[in-house]
Protein backbone atom coordinates (compact mmCIF):
# COMPACT_ATOMS: atom_id res chain seq x y z
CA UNK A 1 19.00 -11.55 -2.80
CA UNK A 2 15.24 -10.38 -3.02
CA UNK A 3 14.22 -6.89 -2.22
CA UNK A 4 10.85 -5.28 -1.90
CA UNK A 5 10.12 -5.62 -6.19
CA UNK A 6 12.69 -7.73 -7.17
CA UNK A 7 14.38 -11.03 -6.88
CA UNK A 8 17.84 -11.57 -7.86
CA UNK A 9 19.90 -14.32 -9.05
CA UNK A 10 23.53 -15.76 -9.89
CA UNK A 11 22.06 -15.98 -13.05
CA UNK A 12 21.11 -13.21 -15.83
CA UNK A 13 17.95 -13.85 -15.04
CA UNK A 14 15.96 -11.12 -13.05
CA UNK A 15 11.97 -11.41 -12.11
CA UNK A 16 9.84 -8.47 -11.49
CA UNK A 17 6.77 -8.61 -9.98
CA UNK A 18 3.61 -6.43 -10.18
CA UNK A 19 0.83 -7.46 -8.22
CA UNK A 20 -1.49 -5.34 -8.46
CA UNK A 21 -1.14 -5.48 -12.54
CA UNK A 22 -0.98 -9.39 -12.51
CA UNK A 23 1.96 -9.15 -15.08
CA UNK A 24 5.52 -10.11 -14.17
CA UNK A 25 8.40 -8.84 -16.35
CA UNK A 26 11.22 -11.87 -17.09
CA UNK A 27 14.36 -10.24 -18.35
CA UNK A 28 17.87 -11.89 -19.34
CA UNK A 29 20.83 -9.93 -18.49
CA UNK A 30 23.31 -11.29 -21.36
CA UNK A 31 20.25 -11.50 -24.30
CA UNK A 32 19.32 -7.73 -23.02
CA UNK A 33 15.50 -9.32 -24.06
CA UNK A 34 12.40 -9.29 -21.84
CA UNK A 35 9.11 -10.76 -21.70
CA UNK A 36 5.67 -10.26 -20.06
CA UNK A 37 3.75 -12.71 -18.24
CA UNK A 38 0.73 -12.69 -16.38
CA UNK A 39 1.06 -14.05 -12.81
CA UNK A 40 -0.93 -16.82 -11.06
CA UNK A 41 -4.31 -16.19 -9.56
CA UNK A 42 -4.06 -17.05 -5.23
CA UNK A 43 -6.88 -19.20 -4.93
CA UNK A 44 -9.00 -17.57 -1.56
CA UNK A 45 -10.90 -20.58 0.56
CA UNK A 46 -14.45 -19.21 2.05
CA UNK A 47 -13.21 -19.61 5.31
CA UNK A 48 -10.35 -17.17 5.47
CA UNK A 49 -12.13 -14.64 2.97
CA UNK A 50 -14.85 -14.24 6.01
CA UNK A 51 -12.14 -13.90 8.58
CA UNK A 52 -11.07 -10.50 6.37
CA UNK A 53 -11.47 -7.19 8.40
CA UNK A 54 -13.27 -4.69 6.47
CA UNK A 55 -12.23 -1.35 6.37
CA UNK A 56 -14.76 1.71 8.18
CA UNK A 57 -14.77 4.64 5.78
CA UNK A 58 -15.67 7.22 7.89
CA UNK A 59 -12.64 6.65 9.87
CA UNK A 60 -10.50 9.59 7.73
CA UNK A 61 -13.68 11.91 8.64
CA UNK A 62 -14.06 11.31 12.20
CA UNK A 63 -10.32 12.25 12.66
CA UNK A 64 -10.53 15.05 10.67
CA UNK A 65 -13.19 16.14 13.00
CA UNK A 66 -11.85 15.60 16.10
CA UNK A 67 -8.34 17.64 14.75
CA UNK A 68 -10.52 20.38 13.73
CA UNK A 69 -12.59 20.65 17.07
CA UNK A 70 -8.98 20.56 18.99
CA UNK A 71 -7.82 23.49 16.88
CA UNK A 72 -10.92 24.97 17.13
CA UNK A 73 -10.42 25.07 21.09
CA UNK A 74 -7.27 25.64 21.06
CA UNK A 75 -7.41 28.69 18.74
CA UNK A 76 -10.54 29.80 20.96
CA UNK A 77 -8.60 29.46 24.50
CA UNK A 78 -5.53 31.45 23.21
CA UNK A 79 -7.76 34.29 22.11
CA UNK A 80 -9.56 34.19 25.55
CA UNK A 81 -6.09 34.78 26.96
CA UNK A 82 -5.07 36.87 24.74
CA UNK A 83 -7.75 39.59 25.77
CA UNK A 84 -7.15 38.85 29.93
């Protein structure tokens, strides 16, 4: 059975991963003992690491701006009606 951190098996034997760490945590059920490891590098060709997308930054800002000018008119056209 594998879930989203863990992989289980028939045997005492449970892996978990942690990625962003680079350690893995190998623990035996019946020994109740663990030990840390450090997890295999991915090797990244040239050719794929130019086909990544890289992120826009400003893209958190330029919603916030458009949800603030929305509010902004919305606030401003209920107060219009408000006094008609």
């Amino acid at each position: 059975m594998k879930s989203k951190y863990k992989y289980f098996y028939d045997n005492p034997w449970t892996v978990l991963k942690f990625p962003k760490r680079n350690k893995a945590i190998l623990y035996n059920g019946k020994t109740k003992q663990y030990g840390f490891y450090d997890l295999q590098p991915v090797p990244i060709d040239e050719k794929s690491a130019k086909k990544l997308k890289t992120v826009d930054n400003q893209y958190p800002v330029k919603l916030l701006m458009f949800l603030a000018g929305a509010l902004g008119v919305s606030f401003a056209l209920n107060v219009i009606k408000m006094f008609m």
